[in-house]
Protein backbone atom coordinates (compact mmCIF):
# COMPACT_ATOMS: atom_id res chain seq x y z
CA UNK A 1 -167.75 23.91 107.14
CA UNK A 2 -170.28 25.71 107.69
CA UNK A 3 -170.10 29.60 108.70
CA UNK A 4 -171.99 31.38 112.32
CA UNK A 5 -173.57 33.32 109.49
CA UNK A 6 -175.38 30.28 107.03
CA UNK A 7 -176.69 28.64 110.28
CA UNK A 8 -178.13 32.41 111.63
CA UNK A 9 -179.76 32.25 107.97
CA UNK A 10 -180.86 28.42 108.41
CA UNK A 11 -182.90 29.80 111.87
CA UNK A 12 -184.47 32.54 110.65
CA UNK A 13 -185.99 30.54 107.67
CA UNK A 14 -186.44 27.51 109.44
CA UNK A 15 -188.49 30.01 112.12
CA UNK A 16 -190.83 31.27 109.46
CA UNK A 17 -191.87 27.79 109.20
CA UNK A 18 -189.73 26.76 106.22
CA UNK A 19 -188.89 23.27 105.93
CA UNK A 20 -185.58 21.90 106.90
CA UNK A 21 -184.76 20.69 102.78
CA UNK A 22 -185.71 24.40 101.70
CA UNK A 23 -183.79 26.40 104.29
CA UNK A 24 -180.38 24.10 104.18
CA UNK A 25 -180.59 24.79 100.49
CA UNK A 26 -181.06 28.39 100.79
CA UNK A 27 -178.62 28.83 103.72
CA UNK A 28 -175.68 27.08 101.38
CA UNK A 29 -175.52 23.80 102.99
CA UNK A 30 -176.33 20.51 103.26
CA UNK A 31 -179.85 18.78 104.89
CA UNK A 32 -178.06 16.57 107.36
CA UNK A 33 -175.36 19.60 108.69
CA UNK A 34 -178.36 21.63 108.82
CA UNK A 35 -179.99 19.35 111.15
CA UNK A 36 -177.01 19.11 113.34
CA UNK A 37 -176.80 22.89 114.07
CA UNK A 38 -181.05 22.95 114.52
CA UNK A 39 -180.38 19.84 117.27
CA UNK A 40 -177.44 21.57 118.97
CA UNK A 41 -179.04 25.75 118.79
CA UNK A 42 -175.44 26.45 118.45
CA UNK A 43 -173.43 28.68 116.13
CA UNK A 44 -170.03 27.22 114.89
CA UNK A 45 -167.82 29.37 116.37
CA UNK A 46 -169.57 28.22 119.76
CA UNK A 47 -168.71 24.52 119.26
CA UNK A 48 -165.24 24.52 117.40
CA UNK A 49 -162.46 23.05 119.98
CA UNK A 50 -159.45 25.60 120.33
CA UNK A 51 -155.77 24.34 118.76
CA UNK A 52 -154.25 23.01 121.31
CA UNK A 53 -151.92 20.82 118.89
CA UNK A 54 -148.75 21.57 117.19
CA UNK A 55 -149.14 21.35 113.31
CA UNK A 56 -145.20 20.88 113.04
CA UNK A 57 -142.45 19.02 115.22
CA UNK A 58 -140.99 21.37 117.74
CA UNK A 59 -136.85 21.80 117.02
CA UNK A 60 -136.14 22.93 120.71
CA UNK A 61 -138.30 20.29 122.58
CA UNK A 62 -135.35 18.12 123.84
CA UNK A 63 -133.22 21.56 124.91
CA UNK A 64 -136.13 23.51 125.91
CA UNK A 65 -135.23 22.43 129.72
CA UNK A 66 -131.97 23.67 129.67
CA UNK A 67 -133.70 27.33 128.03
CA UNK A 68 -136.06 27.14 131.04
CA UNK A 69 -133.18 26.89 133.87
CA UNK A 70 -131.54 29.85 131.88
CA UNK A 71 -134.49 31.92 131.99
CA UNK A 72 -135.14 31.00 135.20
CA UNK A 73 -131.71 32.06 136.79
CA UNK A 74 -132.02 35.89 134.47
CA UNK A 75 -135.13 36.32 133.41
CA UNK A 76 -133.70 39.40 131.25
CA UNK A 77 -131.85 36.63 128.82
CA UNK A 78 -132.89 37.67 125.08
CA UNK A 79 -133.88 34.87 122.28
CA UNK A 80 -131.83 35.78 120.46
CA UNK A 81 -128.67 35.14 122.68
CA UNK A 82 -130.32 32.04 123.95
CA UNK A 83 -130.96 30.71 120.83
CA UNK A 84 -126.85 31.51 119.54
CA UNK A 85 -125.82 29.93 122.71
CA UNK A 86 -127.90 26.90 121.22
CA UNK A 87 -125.97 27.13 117.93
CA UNK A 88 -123.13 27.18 119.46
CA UNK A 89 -123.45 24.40 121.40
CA UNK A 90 -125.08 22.35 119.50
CA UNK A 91 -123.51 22.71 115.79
CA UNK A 92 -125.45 22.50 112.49
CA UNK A 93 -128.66 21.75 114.69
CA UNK A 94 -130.00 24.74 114.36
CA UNK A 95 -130.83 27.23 111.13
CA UNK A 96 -131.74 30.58 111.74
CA UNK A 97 -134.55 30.52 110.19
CA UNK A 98 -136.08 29.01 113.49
CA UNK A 99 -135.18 31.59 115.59
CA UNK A 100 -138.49 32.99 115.83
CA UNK A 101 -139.95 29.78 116.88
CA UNK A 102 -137.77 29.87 119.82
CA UNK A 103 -138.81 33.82 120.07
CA UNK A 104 -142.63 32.35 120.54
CA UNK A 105 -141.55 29.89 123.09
CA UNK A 106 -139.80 32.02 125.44
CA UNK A 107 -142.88 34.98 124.84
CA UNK A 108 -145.23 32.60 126.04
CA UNK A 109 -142.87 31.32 129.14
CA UNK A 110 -143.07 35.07 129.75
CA UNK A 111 -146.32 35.35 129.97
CA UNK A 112 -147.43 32.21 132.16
CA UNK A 113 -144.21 31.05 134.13
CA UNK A 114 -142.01 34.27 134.45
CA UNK A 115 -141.60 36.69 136.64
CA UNK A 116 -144.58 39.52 137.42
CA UNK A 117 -144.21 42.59 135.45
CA UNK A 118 -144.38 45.99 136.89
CA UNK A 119 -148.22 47.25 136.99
CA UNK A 120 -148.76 50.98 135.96
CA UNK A 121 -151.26 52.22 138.18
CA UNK A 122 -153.66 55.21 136.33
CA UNK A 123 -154.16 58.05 138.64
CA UNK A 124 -156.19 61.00 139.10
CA UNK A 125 -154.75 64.27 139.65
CA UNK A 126 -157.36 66.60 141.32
CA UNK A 127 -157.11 70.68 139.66
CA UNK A 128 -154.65 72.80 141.92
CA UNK A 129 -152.92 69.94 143.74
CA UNK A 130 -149.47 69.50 142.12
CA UNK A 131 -146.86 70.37 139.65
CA UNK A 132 -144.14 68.53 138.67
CA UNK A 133 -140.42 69.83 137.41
CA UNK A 134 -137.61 68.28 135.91
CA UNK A 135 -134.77 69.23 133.68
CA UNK A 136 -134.25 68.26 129.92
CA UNK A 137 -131.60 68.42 127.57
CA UNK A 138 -132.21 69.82 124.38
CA UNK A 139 -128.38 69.56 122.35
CA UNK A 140 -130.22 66.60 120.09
CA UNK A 141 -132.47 69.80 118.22
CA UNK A 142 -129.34 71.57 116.88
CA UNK A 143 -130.03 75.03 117.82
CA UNK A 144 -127.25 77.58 117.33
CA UNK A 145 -126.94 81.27 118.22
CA UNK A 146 -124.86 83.04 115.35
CA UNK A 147 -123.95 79.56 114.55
CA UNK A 148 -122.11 78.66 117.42
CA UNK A 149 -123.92 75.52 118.75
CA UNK A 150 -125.85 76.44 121.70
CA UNK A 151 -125.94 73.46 124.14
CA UNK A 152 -128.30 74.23 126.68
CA UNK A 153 -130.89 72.55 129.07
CA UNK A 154 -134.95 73.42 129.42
CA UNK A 155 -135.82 73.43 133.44
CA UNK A 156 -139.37 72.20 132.88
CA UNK A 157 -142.37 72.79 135.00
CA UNK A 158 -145.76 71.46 134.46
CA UNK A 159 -149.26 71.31 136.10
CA UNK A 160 -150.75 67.65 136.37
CA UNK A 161 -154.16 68.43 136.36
CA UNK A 162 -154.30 71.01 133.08
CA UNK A 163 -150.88 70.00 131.66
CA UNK A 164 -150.06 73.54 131.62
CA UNK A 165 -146.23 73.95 130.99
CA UNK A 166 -143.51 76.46 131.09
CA UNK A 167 -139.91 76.42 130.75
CA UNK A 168 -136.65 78.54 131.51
CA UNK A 169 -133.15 77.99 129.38
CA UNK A 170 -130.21 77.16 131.74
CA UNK A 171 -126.89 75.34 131.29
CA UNK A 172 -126.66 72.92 134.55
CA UNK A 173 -128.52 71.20 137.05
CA UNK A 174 -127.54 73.61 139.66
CA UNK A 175 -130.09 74.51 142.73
CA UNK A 176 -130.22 78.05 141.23
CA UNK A 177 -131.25 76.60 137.82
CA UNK A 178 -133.78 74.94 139.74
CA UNK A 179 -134.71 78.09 142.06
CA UNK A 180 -134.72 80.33 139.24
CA UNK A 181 -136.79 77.77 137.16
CA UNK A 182 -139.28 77.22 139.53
CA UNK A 183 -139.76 80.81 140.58
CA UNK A 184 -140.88 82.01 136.99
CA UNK A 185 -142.66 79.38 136.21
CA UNK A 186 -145.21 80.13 139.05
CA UNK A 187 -144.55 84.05 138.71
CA UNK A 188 -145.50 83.19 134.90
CA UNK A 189 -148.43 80.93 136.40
CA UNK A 190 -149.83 83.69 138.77
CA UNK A 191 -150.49 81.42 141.33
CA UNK A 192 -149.50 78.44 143.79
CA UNK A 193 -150.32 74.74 143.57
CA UNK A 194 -150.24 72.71 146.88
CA UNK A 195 -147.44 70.76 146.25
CA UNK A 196 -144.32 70.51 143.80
CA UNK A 197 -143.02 67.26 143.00
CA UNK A 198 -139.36 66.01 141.50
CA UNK A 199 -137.05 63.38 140.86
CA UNK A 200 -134.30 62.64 143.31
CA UNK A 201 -132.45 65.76 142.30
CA UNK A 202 -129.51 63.77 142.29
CA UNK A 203 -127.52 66.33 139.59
CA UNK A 204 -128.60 69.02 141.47
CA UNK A 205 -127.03 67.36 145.56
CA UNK A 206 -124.03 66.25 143.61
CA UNK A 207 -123.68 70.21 142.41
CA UNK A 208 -123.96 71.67 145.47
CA UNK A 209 -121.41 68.65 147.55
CA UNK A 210 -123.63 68.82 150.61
CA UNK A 211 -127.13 67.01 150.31
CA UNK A 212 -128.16 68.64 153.82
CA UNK A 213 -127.15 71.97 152.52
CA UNK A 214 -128.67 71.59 149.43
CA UNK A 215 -132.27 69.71 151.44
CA UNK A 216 -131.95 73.10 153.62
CA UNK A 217 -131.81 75.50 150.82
CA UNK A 218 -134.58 73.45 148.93
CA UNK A 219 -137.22 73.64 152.04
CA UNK A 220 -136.42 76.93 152.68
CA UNK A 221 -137.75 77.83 149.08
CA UNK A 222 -140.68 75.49 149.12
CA UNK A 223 -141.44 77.19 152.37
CA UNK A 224 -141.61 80.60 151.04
CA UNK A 225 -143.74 79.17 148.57
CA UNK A 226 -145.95 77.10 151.28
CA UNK A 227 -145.38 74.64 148.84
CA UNK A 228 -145.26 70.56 149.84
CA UNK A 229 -142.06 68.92 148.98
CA UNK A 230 -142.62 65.40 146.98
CA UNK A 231 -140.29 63.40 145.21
CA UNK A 232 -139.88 59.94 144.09
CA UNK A 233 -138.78 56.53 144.79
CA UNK A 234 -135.40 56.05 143.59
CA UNK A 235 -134.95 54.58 140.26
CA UNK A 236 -138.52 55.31 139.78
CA UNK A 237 -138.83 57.92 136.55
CA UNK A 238 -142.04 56.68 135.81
CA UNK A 239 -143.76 58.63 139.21
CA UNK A 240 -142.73 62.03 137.70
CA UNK A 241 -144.78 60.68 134.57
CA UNK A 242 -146.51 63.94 133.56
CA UNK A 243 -143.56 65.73 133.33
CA UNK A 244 -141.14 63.08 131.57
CA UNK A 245 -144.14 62.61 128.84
CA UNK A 246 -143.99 66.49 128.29
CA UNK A 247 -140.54 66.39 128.38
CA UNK A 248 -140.97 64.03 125.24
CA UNK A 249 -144.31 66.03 123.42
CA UNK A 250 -142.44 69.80 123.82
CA UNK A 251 -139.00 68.80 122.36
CA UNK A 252 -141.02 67.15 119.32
CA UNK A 253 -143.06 70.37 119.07
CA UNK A 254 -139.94 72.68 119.12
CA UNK A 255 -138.12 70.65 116.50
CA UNK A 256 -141.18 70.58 114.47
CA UNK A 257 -141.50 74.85 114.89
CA UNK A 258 -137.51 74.82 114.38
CA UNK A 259 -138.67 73.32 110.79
CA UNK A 260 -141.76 75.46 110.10
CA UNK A 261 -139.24 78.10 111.39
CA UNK A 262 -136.39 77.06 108.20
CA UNK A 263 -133.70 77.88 110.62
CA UNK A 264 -132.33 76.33 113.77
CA UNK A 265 -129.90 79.58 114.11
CA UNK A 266 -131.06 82.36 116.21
CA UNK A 267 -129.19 85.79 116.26
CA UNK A 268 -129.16 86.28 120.22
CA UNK A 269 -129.92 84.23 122.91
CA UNK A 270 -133.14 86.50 123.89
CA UNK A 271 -134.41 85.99 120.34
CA UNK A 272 -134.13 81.83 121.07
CA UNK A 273 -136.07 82.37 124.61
CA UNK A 274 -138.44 84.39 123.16
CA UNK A 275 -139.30 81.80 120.88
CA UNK A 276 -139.55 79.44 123.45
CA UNK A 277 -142.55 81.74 124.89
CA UNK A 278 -144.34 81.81 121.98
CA UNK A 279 -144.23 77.56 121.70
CA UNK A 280 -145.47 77.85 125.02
CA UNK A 281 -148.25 79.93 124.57
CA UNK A 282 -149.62 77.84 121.71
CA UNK A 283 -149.05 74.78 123.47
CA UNK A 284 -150.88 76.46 126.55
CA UNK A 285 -153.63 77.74 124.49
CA UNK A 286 -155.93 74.42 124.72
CA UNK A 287 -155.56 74.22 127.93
CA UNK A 288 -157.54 77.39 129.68
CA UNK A 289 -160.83 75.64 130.47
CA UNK A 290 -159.18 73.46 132.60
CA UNK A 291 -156.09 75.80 134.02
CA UNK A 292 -158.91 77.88 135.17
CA UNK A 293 -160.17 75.02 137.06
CA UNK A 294 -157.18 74.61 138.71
CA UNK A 295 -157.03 78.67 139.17
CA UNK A 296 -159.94 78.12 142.30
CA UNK A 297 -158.13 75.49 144.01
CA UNK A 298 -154.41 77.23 144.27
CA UNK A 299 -152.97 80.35 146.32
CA UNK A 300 -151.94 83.37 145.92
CA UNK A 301 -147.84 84.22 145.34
CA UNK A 302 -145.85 85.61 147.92
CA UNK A 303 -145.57 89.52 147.58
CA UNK A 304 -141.57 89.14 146.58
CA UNK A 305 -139.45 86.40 144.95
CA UNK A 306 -136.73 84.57 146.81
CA UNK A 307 -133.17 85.56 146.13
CA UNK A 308 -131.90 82.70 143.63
CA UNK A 309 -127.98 82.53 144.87
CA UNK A 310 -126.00 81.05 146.81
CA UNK A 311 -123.71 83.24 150.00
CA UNK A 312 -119.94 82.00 150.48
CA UNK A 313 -117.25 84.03 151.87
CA UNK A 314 -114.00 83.42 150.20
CA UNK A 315 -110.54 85.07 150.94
CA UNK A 316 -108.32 86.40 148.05
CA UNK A 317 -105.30 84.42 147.35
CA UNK A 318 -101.93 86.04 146.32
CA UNK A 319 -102.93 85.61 142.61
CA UNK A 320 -105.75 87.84 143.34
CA UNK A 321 -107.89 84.89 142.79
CA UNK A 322 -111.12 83.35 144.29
CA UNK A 323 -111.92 79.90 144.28
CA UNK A 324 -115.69 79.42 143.98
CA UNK A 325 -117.23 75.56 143.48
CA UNK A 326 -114.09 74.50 142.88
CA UNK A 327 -113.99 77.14 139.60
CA UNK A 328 -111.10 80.15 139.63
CA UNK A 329 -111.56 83.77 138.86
CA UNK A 330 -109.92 86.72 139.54
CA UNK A 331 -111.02 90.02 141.01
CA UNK A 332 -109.10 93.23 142.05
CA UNK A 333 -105.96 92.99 143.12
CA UNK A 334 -106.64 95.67 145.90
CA UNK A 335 -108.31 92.61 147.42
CA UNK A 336 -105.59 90.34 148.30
CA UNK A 337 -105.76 89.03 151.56
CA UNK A 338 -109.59 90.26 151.81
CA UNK A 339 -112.45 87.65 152.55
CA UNK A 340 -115.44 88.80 150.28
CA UNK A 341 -118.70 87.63 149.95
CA UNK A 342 -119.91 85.76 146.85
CA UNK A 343 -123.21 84.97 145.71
CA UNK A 344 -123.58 82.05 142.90
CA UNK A 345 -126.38 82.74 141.00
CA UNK A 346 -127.57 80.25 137.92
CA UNK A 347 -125.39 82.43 135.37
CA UNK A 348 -122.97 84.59 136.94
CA UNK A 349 -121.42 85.09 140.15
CA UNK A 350 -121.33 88.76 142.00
CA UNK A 351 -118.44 89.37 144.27
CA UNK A 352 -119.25 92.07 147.16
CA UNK A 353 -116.97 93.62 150.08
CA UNK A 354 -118.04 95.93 152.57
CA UNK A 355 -121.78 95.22 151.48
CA UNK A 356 -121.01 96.44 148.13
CA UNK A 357 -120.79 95.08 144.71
CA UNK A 358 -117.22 95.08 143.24
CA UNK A 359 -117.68 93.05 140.44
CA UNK A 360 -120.23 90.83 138.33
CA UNK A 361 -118.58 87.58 136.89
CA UNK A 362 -119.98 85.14 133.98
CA UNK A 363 -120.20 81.60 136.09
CA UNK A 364 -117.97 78.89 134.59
CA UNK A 365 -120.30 75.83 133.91
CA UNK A 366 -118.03 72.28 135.15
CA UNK A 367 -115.47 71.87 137.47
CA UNK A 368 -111.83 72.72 137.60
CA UNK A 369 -111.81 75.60 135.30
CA UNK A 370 -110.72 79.38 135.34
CA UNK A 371 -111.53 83.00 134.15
CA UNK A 372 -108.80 85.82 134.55
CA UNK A 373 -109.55 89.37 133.63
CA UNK A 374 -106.26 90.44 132.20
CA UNK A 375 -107.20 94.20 133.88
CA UNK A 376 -106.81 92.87 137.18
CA UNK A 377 -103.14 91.43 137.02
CA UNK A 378 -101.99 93.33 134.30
CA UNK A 379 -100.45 96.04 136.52
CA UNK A 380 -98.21 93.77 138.37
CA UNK A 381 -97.25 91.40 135.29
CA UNK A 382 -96.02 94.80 133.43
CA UNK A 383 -93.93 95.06 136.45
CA UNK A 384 -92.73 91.06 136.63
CA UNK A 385 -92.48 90.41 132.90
CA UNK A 386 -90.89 87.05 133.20
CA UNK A 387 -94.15 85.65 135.46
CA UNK A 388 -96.06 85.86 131.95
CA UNK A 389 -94.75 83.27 129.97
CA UNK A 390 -95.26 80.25 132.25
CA UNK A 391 -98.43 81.51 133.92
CA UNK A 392 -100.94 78.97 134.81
CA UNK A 393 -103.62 81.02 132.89
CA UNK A 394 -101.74 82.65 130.12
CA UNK A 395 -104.51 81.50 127.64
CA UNK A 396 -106.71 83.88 129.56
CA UNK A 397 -104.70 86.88 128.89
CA UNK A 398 -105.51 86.99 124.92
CA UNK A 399 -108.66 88.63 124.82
CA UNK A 400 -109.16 88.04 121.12
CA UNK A 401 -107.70 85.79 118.68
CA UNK A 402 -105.72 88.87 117.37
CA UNK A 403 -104.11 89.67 120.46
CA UNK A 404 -102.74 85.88 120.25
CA UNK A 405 -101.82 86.28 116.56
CA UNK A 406 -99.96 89.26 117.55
CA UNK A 407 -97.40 87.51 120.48
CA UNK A 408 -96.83 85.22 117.92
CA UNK A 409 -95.46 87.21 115.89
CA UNK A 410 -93.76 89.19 118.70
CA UNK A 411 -92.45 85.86 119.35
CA UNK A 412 -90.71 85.72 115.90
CA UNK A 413 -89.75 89.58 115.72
CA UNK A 414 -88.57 89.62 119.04
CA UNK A 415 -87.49 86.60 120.85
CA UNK A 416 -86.03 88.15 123.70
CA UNK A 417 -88.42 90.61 124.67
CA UNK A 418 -91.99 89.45 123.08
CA UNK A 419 -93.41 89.14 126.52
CA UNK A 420 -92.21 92.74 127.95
CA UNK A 421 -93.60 94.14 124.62
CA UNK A 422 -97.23 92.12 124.59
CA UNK A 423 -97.43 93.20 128.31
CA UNK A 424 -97.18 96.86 127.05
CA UNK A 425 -99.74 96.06 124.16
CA UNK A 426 -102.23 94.63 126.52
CA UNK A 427 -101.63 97.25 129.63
CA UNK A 428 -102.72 99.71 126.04
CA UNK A 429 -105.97 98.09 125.98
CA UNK A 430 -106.80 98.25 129.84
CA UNK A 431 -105.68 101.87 130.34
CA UNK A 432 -106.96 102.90 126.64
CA UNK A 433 -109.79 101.02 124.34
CA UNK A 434 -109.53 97.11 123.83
CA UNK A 435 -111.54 97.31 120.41
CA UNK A 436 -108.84 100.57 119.32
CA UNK A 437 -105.43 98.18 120.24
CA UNK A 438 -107.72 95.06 118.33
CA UNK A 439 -108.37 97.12 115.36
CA UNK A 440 -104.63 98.64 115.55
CA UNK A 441 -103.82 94.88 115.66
CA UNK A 442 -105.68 93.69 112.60
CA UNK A 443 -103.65 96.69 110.51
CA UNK A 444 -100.58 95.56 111.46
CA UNK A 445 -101.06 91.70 111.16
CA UNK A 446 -102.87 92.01 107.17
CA UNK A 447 -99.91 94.96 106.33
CA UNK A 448 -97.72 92.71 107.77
CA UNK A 449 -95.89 95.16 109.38
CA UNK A 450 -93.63 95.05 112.30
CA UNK A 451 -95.81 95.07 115.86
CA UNK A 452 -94.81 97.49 118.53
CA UNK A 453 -96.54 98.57 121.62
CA UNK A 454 -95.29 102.12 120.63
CA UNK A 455 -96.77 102.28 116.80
CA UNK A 456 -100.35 100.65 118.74
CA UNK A 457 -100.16 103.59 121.02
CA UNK A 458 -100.08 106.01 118.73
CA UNK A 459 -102.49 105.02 116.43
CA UNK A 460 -105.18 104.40 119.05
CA UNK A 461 -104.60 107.73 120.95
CA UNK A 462 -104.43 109.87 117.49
CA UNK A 463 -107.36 107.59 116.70
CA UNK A 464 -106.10 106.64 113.33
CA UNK A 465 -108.63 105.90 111.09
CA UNK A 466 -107.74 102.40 109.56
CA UNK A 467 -109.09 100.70 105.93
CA UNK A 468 -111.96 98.56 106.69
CA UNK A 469 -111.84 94.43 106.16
CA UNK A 470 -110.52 94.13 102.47
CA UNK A 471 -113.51 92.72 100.48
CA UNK A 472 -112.56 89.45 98.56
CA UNK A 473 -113.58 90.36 94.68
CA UNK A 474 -113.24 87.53 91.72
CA UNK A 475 -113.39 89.17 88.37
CA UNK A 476 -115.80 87.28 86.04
CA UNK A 477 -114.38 84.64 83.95
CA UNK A 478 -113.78 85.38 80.25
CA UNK A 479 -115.38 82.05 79.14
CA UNK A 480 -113.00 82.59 75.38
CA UNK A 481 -109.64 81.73 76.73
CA UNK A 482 -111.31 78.36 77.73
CA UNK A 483 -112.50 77.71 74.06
CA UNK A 484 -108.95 78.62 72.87
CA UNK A 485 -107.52 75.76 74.97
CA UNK A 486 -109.91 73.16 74.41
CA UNK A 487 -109.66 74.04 70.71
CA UNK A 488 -105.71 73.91 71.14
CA UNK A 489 -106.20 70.60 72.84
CA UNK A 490 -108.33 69.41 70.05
CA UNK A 491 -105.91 69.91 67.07
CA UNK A 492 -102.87 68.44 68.98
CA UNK A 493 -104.82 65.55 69.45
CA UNK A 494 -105.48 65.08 65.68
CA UNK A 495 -101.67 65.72 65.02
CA UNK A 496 -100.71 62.96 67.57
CA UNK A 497 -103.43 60.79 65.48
CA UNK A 498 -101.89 61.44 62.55
């Protein structure tokens, strides 16, 4: 058959006046196909018929019915369980080497019987109009502080038009991760966009167990902002786009950094954020021409930052304990029977009475959990001894793993009176110097010497200078006693052959 590019050939000779034996000859074909194509002015691939005809039996014509009223009913049905549902119902019928016929069938039933598919719509985002925020989780990169895994989240904020991005570290979905997220990111931007833009916050509502509490709180920041509140349809990801697809590009560039890097450990927390500014900046770098852009369409920022917390007013129970989002932690015993005021912030929770500020907590990430400062019960449990062993939060009251090593032992030394005697060790380290009664601990454990809150006293208050952590030596390995004992082995052998 001949090819679109002999007949072109057979034209242009048969143009320059060459006769129709010559040119078919020189255009590789035959006088009476060339005069066919010269009649018709057409190229081949202009009059060839399109297959329309099967070259091979179909397998699934006489079941292909019963696949149609199963795709009809759930579209979402799979070939691959369709066509085992066939081979199950119809034994030895069916090899599995036709599955992908069946795969072709139901792609094209797809495409010109089934349902509509969902239509992505491009859109333009004009310079200065709106960011968009959402939180990621980065566990999956493996980064550790001092090798203690760090499992963290990445509030992320990003400008549509520019795509420029910043981040903040934070451990929850809380409304102060997002305050506190989007607050530096536009104190790190220098400016305001018109409108800010999110998912349904769903995380964030269920955190807070009021969603008109939590919509108050969230206008009343976009307001100090004069910022527009937009978020999307439900079950709609794919309208926060900009930010989901960044979510995707800056975890691949921190993993690939974290290999560049050689280490995924980092020795403080502020070391790991700080690397996270640099990633930024690089990432940002590309990005000025059209940030600047956006710089002439947005506003200035507000003169001050909004407070990132969260007011309740708790009373102190008879434990001297708070409950705060359903989380426990103790605070003076001089306020029992006190309401205070305590404001959640994204990290830590500060408890304040008479407008001042007792105490600054660590906030407890989860639910149902507790944090006890042994300092303030341990003047009452000195006094009630027997309360200790069957507190509800004994395990808070060992403030190292020495200090639980050491009512152990107390345990076995003194059965009857471990707990009076660990209250006295532990009362030590309030009044005196935690790290002196740890240290004073760690002596007595490795000497294995007999623990009393007496002996502790004394060394910490004559400040006993103790031997540091014994180094672990191994004497090198004399390599000759080896060769005796092979060679040993060796002639026994030959006497058992023998």
């Amino acid at each position: 058959m001949a090819t679109d590019q002999q007949v072109r050939k057979l034209m242009k000779l048969l143009n320059t006046g060459t006769t129709l034996s010559l040119a078919a000859a020189k255009a590789g074909m035959c006088e009476k196909t060339a005069r066919k194509y010269r009649r018709s002015g057409k190229l081949p691939s202009e009059t060839e018929k399109p297959h329309e005809w099967r070259t091979r039996p179909d397998p699934f014509c006489e079941v292909w019915e019963e696949v149609r009223e199963l795709l009809e009913t759930n579209p979402r049905l799979e070939a691959k369980t369709l066509f085992e549902d066939l081979q199950r119902r119809y034994p030895g019928r069916f090899q599995d080497g036709q599955l992908r016929t069946l795969q072709r069938r139901v792609k094209a039933w797809r495409a010109l019987e089934g349902p509509e598919r969902e239509v992505f719509f491009v859109q333009e985002h004009p310079p200065g109009l709106l960011c968009q925020s959402d939180f990621t989780h980065m566990a999956d990169l493996g980064v550790t502080i001092n090798r203690q895994a760090f499992d963290h989240l990445v509030y992320h904020f990003v400008l549509t038009h520019s795509n420029w991005e910043t981040g903040t570290v934070c451990f929850s979905e809380s409304f102060e991760s997002l305050s506190d997220g989007l607050q530096n990111a536009l104190f790190a931007l220098g400016a305001v966009p018109q409108a800010h833009q999110t998912d349904r916050l769903t995380s964030a509502v269920t955190s807070l167990g009021d969603e008109v509490k939590f919509t108050d709180r969230y206008h009343a920041l976009l307001r100090h902002y004069q910022l527009e509140a937009r978020k999307t349809q439900a079950s709609s990801p794919n309208e926060n786009g900009d930010v989901e697809q960044r979510h995707h590009r800056f975890k691949r560039a921190v993993d690939q950094a974290l290999m560049l890097r050689g280490s995924r450990d980092f020795e403080s927390r502020e070391a790991y954020e700080s690397f996270l500014r640099n990633l930024f900046n690089q990432l940002n770098a590309g990005r000025r021409e059209r940030l600047a852009n956006e710089f002439k369409h947005m506003r200035a920022l507000p003169s001050s930052r909004l407070g990132a917390f969260k007011k309740l007013q708790c009373k102190v129970g008879q434990g001297s304990t708070i409950n705060v989002e359903r989380n426990i932690y103790s605070v003076n015993s001089r306020l029992i029977g006190e309401r205070v005021e305590v404001r959640v912030y994204a990290e830590y929770v500060e408890v304040w009475y008479a407008q001042k500020k007792v105490d600054t907590i660590p906030r407890l990430r989860g639910r149902s959990r507790h944090r006890i400062n042994y300092r303030h019960v341990i003047g009452w449990l000195v006094r009630k001894p027997g309360a200790f062993e069957h507190y509800r939060y004994l395990d808070d009251l060992f403030p190292t793993s020495r200090f639980r090593m050491a009512y152990d032992a107390l345990l076995r030394q003194l059965p009857h009176r471990a707990s009076k005697e660990y209250l006295k060790i532990l009362h030590l380290a309030a009044r005196e110097n935690e790290t002196a009664v740890d240290e004073s601990l760690r002596f007595l454990i490795d000497t294995e010497e007999a623990i009393r809150a007496e002996t502790i006293e004394t060394m910490v208050r004559e400040a006993t200078a103790l031997p540091a952590v014994t180094d672990v030596t191994i004497d090198d390995i004399d390599l000759e006693h080896y060769d005796a004992f092979l060679t040993s082995l060796t002639f026994v052998e030959q006497e058992v052959r023998v």
